[in-house]
C-alpha atoms as a PDB file:
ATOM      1  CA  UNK A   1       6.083  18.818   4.185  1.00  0.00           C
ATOM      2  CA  UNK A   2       1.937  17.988   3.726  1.00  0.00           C
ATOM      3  CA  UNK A   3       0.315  14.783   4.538  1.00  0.00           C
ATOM      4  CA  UNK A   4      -2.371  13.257   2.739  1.00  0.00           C
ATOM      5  CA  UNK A   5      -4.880  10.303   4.485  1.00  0.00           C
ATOM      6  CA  UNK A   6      -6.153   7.237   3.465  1.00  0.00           C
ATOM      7  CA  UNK A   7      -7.495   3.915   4.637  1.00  0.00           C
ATOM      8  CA  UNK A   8      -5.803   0.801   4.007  1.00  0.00           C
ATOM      9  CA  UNK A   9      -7.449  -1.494   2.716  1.00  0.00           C
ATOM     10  CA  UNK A  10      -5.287  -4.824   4.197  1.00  0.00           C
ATOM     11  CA  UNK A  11      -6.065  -3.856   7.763  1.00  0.00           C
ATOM     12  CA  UNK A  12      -9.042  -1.002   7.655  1.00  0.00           C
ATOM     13  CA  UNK A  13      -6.283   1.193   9.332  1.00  0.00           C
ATOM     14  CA  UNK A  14      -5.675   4.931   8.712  1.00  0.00           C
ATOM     15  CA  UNK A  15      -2.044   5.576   6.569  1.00  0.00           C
ATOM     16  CA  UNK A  16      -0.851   9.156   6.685  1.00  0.00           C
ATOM     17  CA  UNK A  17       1.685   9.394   3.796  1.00  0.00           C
ATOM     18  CA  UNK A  18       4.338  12.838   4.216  1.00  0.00           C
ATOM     19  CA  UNK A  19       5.341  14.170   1.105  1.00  0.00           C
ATOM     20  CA  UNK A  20       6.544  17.299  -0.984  1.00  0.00           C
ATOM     21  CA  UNK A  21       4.886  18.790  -3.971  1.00  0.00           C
ATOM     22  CA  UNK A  22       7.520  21.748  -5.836  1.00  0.00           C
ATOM     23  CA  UNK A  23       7.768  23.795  -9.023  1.00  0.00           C
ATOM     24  CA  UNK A  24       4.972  24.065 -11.692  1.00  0.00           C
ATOM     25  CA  UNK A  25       4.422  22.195 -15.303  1.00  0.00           C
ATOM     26  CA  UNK A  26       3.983  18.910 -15.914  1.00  0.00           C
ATOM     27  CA  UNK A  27       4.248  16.458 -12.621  1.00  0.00           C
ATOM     28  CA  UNK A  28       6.297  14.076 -11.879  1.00  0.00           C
ATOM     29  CA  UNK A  29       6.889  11.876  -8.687  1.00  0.00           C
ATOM     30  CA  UNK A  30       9.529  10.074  -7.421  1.00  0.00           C
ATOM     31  CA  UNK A  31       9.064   6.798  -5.553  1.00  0.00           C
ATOM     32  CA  UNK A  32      12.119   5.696  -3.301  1.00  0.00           C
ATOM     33  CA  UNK A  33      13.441   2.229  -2.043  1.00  0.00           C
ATOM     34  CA  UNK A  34      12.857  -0.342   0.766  1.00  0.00           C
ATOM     35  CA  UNK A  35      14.339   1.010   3.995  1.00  0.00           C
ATOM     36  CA  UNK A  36      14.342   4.510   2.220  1.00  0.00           C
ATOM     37  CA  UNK A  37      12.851   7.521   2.016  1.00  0.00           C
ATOM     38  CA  UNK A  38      12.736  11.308   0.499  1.00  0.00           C
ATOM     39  CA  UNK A  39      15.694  12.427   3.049  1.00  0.00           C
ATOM     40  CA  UNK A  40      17.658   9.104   2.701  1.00  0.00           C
ATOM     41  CA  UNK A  41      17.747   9.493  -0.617  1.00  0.00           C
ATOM     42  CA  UNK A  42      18.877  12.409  -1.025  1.00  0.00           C
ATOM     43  CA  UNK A  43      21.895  11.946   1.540  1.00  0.00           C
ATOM     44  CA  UNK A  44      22.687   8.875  -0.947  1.00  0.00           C
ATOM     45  CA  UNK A  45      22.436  11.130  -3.561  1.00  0.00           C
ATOM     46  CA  UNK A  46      19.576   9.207  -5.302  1.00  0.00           C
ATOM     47  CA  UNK A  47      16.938  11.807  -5.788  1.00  0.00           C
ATOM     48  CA  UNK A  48      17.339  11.959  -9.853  1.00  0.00           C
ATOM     49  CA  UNK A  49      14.867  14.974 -10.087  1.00  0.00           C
ATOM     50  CA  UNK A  50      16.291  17.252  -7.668  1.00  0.00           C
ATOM     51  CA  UNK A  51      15.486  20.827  -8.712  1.00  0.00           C
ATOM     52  CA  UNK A  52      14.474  19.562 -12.696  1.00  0.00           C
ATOM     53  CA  UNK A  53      13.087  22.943 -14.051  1.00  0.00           C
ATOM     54  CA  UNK A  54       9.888  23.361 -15.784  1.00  0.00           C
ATOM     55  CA  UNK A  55       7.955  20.499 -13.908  1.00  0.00           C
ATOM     56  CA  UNK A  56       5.944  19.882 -10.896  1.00  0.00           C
ATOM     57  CA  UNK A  57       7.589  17.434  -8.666  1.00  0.00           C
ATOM     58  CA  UNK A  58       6.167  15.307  -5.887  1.00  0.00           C
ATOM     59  CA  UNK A  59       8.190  13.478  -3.271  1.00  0.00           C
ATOM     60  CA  UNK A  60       6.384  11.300  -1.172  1.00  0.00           C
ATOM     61  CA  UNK A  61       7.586   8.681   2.033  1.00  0.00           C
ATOM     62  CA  UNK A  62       6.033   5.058   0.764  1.00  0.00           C
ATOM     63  CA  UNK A  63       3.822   3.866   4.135  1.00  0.00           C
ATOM     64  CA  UNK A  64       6.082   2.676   7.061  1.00  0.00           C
ATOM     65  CA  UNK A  65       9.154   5.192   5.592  1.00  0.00           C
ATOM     66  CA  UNK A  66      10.382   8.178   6.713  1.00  0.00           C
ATOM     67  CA  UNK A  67       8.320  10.579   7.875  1.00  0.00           C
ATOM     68  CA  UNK A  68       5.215   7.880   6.925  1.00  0.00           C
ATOM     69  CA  UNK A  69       2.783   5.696   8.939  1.00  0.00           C
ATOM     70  CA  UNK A  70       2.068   2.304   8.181  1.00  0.00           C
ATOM     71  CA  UNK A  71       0.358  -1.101   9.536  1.00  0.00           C
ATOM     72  CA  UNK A  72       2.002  -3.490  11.629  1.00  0.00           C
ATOM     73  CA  UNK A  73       1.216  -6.429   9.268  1.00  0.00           C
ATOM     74  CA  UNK A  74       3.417  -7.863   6.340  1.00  0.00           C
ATOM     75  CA  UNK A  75       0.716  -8.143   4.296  1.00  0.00           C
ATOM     76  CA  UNK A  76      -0.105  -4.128   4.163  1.00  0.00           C
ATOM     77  CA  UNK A  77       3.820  -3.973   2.014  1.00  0.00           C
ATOM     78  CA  UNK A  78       2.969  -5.733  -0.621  1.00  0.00           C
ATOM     79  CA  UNK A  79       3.386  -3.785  -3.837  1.00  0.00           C
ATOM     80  CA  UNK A  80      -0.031  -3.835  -5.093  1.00  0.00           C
ATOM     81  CA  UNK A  81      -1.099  -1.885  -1.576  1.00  0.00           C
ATOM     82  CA  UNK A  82       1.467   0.699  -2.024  1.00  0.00           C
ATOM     83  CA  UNK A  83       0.387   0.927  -5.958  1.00  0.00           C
ATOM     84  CA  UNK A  84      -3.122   1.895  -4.402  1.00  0.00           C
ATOM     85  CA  UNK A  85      -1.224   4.736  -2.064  1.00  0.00           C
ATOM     86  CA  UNK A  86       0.080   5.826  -5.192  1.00  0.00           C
ATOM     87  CA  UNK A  87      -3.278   6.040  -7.299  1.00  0.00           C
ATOM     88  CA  UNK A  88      -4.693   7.561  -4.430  1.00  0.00           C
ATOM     89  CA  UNK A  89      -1.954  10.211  -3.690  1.00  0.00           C
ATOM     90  CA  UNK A  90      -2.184  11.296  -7.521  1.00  0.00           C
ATOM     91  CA  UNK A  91      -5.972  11.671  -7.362  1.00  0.00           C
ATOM     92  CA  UNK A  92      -5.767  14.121  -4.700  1.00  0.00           C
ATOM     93  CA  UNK A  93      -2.817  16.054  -6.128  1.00  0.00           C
ATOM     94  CA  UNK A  94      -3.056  15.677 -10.104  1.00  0.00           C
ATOM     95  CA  UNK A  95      -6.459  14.813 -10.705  1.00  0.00           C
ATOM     96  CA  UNK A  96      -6.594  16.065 -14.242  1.00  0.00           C
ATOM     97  CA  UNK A  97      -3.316  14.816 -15.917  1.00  0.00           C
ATOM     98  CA  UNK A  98      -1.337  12.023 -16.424  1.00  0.00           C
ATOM     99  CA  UNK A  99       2.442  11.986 -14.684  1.00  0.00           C
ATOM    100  CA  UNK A 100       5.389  10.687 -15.006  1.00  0.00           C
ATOM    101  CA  UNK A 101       6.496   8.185 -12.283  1.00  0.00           C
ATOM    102  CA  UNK A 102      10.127   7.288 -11.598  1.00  0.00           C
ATOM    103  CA  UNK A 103      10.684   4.773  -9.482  1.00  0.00           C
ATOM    104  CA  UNK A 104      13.878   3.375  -7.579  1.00  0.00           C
ATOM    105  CA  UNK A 105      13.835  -0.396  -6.529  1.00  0.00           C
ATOM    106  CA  UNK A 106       9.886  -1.140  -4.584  1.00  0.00           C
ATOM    107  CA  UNK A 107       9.480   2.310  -6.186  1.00  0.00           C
ATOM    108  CA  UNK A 108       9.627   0.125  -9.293  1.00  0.00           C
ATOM    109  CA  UNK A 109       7.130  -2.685  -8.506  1.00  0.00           C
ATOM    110  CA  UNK A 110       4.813   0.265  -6.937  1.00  0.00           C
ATOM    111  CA  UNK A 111       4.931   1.970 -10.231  1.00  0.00           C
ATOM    112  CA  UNK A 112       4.638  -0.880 -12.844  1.00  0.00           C
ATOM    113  CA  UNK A 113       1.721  -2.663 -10.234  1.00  0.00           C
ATOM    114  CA  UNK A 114      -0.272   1.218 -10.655  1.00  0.00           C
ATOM    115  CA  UNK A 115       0.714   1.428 -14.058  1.00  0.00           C
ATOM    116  CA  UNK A 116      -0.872  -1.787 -15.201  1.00  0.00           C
ATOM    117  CA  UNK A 117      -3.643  -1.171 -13.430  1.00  0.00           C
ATOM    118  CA  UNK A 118      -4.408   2.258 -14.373  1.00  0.00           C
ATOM    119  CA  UNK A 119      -2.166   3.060 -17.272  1.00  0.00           C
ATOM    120  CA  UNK A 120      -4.206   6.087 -18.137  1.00  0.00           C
ATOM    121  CA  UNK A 121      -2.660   7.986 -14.996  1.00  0.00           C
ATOM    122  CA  UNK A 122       0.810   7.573 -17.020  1.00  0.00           C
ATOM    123  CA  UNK A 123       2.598   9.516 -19.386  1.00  0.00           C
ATOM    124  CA  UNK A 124       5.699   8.465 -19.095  1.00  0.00           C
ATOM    125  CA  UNK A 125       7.766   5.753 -16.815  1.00  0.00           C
ATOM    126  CA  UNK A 126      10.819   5.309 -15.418  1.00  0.00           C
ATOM    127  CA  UNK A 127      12.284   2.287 -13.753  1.00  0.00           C
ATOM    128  CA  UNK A 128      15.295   2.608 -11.818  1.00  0.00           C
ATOM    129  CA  UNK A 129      17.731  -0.338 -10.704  1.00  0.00           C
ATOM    130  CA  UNK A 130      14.340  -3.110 -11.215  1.00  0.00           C
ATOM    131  CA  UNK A 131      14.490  -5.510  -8.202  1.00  0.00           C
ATOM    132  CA  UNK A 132      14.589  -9.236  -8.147  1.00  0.00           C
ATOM    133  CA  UNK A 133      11.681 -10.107  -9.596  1.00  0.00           C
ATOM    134  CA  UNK A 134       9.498 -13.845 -10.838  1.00  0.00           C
ATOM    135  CA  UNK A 135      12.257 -16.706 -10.501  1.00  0.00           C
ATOM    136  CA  UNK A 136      15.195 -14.468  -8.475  1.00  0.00           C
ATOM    137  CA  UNK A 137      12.563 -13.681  -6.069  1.00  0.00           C
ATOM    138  CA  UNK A 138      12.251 -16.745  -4.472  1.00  0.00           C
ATOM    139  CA  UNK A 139      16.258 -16.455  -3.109  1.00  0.00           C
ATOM    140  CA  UNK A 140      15.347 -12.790  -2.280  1.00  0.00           C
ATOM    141  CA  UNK A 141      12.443 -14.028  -0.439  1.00  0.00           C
ATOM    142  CA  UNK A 142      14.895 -15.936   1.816  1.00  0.00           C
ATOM    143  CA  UNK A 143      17.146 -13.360   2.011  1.00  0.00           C
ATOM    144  CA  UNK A 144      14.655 -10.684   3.717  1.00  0.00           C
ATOM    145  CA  UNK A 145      13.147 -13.170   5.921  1.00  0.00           C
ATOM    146  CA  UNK A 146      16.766 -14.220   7.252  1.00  0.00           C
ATOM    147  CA  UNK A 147      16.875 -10.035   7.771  1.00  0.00           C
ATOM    148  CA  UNK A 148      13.485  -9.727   9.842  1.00  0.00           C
ATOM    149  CA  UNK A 149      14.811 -12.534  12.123  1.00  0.00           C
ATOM    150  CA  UNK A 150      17.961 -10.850  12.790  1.00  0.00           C
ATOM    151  CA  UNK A 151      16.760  -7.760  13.273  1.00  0.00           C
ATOM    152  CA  UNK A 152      14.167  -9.208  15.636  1.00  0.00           C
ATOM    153  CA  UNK A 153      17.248 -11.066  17.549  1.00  0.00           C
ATOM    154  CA  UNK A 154      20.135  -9.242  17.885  1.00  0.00           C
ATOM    155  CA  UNK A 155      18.707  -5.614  16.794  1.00  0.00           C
ATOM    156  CA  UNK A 156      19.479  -3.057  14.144  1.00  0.00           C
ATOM    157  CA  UNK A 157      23.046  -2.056  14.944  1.00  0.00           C
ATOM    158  CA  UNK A 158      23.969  -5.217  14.534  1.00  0.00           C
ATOM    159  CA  UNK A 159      21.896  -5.992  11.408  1.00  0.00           C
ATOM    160  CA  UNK A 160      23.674  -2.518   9.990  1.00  0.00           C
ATOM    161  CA  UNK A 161      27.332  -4.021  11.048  1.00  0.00           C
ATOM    162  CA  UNK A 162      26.976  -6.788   8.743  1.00  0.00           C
ATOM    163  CA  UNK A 163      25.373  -5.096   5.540  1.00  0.00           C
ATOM    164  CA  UNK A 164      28.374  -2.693   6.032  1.00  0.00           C
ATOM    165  CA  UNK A 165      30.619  -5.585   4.991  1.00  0.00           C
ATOM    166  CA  UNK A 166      28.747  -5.985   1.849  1.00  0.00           C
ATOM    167  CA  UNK A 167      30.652  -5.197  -1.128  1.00  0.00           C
ATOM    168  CA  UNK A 168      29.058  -2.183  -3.247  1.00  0.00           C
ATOM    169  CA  UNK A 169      27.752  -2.120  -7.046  1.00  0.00           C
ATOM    170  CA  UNK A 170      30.836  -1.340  -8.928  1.00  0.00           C
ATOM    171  CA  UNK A 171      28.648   1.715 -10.042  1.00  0.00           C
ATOM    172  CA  UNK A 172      27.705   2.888  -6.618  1.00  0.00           C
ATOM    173  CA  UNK A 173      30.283   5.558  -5.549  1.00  0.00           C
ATOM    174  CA  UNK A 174      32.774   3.992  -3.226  1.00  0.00           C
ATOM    175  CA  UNK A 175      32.843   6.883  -1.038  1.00  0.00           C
ATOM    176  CA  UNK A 176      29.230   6.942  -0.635  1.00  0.00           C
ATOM    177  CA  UNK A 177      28.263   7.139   3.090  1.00  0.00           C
ATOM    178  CA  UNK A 178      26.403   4.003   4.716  1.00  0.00           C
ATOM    179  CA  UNK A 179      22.897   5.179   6.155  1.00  0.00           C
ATOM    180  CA  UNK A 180      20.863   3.005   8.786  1.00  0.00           C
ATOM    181  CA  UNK A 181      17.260   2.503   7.281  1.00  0.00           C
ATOM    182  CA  UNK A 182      14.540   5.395   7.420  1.00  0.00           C
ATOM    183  CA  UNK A 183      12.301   2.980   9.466  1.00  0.00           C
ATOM    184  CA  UNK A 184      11.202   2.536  12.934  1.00  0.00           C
ATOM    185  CA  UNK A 185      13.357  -0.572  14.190  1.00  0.00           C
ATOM    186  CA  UNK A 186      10.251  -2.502  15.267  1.00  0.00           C
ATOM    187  CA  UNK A 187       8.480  -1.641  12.306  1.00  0.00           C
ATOM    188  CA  UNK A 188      11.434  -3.040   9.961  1.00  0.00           C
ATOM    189  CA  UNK A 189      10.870  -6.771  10.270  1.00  0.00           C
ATOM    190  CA  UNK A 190       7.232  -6.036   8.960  1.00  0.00           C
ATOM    191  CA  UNK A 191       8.502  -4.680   6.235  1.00  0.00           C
ATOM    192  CA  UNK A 192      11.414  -7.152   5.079  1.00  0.00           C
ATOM    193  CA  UNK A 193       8.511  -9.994   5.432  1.00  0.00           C
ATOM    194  CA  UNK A 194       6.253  -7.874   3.364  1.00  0.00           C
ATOM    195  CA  UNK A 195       8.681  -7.211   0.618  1.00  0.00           C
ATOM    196  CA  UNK A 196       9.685 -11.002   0.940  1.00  0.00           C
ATOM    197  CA  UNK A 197       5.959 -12.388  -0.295  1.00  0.00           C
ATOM    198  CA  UNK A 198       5.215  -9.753  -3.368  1.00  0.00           C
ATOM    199  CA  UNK A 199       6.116  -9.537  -6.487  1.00  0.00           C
ATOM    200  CA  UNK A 200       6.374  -7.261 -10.009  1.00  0.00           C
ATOM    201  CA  UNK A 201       3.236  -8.096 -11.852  1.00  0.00           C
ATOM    202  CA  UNK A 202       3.085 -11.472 -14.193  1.00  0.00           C
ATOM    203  CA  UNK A 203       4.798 -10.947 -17.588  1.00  0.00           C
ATOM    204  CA  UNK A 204       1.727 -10.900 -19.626  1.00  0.00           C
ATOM    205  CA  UNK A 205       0.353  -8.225 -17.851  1.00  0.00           C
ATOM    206  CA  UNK A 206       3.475  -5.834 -18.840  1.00  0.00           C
ATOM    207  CA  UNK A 207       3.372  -6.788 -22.221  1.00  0.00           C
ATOM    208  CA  UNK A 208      -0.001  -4.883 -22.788  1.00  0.00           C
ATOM    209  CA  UNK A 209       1.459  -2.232 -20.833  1.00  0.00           C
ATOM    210  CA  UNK A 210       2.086   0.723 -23.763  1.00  0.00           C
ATOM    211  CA  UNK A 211       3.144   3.463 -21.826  1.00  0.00           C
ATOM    212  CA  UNK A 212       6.670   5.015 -22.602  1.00  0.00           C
ATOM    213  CA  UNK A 213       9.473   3.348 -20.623  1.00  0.00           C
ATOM    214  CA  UNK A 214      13.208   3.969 -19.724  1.00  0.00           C
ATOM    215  CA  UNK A 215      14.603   1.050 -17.899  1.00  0.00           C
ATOM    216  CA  UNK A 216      18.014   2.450 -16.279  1.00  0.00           C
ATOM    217  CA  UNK A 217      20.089  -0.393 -14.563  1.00  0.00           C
ATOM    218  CA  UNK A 218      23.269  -1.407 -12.507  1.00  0.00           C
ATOM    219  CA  UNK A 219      25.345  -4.695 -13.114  1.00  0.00           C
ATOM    220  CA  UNK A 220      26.686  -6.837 -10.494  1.00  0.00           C
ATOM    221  CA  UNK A 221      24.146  -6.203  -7.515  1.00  0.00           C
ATOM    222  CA  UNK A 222      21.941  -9.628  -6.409  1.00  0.00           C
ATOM    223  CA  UNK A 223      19.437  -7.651  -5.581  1.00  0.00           C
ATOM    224  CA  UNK A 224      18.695  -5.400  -8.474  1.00  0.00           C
ATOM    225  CA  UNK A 225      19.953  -7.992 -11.146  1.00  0.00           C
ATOM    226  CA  UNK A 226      20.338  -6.738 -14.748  1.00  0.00           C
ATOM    227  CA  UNK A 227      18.014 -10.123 -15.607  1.00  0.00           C
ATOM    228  CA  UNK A 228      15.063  -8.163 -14.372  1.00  0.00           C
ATOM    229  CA  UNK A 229      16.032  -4.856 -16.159  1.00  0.00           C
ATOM    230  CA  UNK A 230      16.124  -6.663 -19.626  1.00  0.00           C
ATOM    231  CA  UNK A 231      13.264  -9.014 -19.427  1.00  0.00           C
ATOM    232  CA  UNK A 232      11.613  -5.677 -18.807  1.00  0.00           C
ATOM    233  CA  UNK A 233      13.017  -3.938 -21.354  1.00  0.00           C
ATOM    234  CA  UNK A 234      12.095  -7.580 -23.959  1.00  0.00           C
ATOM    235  CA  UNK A 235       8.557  -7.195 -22.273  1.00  0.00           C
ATOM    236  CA  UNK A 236       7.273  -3.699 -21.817  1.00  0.00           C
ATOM    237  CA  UNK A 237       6.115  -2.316 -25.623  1.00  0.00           C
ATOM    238  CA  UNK A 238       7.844   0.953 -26.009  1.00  0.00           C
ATOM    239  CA  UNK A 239      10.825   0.573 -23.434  1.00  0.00           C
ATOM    240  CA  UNK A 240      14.929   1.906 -23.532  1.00  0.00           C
ATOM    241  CA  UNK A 241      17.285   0.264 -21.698  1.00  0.00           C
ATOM    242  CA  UNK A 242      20.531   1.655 -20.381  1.00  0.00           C
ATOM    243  CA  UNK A 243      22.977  -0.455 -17.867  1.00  0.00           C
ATOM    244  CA  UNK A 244      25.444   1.302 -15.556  1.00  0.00           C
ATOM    245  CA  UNK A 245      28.900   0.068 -14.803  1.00  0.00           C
ATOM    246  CA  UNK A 246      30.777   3.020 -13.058  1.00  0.00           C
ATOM    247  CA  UNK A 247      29.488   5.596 -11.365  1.00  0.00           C
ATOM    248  CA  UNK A 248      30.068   8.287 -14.043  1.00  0.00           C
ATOM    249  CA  UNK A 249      27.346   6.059 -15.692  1.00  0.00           C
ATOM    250  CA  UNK A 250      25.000   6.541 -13.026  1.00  0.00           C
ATOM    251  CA  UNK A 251      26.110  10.146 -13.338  1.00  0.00           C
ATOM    252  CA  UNK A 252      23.904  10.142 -16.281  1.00  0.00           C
ATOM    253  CA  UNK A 253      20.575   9.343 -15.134  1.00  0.00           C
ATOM    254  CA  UNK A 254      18.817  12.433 -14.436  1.00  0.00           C
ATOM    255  CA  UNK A 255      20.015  14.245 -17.367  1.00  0.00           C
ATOM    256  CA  UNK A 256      18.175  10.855 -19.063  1.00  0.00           C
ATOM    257  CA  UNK A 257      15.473  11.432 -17.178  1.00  0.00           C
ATOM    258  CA  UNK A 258      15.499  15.150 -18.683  1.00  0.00           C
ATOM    259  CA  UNK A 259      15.363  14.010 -21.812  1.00  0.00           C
ATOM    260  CA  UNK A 260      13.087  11.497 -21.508  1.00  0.00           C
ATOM    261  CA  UNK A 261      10.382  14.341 -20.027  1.00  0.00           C
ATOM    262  CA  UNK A 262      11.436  16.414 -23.308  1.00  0.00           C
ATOM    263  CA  UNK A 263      10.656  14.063 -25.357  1.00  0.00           C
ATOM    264  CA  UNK A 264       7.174  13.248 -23.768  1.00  0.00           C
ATOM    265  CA  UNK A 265       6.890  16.747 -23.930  1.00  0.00           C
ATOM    266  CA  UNK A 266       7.493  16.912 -27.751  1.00  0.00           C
ATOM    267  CA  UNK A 267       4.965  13.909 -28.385  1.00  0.00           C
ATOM    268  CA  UNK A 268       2.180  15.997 -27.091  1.00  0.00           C
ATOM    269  CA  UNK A 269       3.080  19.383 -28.498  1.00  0.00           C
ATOM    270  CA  UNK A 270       3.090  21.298 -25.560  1.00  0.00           C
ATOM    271  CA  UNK A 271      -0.931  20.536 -24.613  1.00  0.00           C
ATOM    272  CA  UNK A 272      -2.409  18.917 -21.217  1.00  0.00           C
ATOM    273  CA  UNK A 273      -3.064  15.758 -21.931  1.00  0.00           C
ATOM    274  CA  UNK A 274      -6.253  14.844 -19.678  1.00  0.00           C
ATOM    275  CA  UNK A 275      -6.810  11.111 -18.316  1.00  0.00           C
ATOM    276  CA  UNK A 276      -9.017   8.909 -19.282  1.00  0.00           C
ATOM    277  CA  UNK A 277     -11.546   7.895 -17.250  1.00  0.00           C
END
């Protein structure tokens, strides 16, 4: 596990982000979840790049996860801040290329909020299980705030003994092991009312965003909605769509993902394809 360093800019603070870089070729990195991180993931069995061969793959904690610092103020979550950890995090590791980002949940408003801004640092995106986003935000909004405060009341174990009650995605394994958050306990409220005021960026923003998309899905979950995944998918210029219902579907993903990267990989013949700058 490295670290890399940077300043954020919210609260002037330092943010040490942990993360992995493995293999050689072209990179790609991985963004997890809220409450999640590199290890979580994988014990959930959500790391869709495990092992790919032939590319360079970067894991990294998002601030405030896992093995990550992070700011004790809601305002230092919102996506566009941890779209600037990204940008910076690539500049120090793939200065010379474009990458391919997946990203999982926040890992998708992290990626599209970078992506938009800098869509030269792209080649290729993918956007796992898209979060409530515009208009279902504002009953997500409630949702995490109502977390913070019962976190902040009655603690995490009892937070976890009422998410455990929650039914799963039909195309989440139903033997899937529950996992407590990768987050400090009194760091978690921050977080929840962070995630509760941002936002994937406006509409008309995506639609000039012409960078190669997959948009893979899940029905039935009120917090990853399929709405979000197909206005997406109607916005976004050069975008796929595919929408899980059991978890064979799911079962799918990274060999999508694999093919996706081929395909990138056929576009461009084989050459480094150098940012623009």
């Amino acid at each position: 596990m490295a670290r890399f360093d940077l300043t954020d800019r919210t609260t002037g603070e330092r943010v040490s982000l942990a993360y992995d870089d493995e293999g050689e070729g072209s990179a790609v990195v991985q963004l997890h979840g809220l409450t999640s991180s590199r290890a979580r993931d994988r014990r959930l069995g959500l790391d869709f790049i495990a092992g790919m061969p032939g590319h360079r793959l970067i894991h990294y904690d998002a601030r405030g996860h896992g093995h990550s610092t992070g700011p004790r103020v809601p305002a230092a979550y919102a996506w566009p801040r941890l779209a600037e950890d990204l940008l910076a995090l690539l500049d120090q590791l793939v200065p010379d290329e474009p990458v391919h980002a997946v990203g999982k949940s926040m890992g998708v408003g992290t990626v599209l909020h970078a992506a938009v801004r800098h869509p030269e640092r792209f080649s290729g995106l993918t956007l796992i299980i898209p979060p409530t986003a515009w208009a279902s935000r504002v009953s997500q909004h409630d949702a995490y705030v109502h977390n913070a405060e019962v976190i902040e009341r009655r603690g995490l174990r009892y937070w976890s003994s009422l998410e455990k009650r929650l039914p799963l995605p039909p195309a989440v394994r139903p033997d899937r092991p529950f996992t407590l958050p990768d987050v400090e306990e009194s760091l978690l409220p921050t977080l929840y009312r962070g995630a509760a005021a941002t936002d994937l960026p406006p509409v008309a923003d995506l639609a000039d965003l012409d960078v190669p998309t997959q948009i893979l899905g899940w029905i039935d979950d009120p917090s990853h909605p399929v709405s979000t995944a197909r206005t997406l998918h109607e916005v976004l210029p050069d975008s796929r769509l595919a929408i899980a219902r059991t978890p064979a579907d799911v079962g799918t993903w990274s060999a999508r993902i694999a093919e996706q990267l081929e395909a990138a990989g056929e576009r461009v013949g084989g050459a480094v394809v150098r940012a623009r700058r």
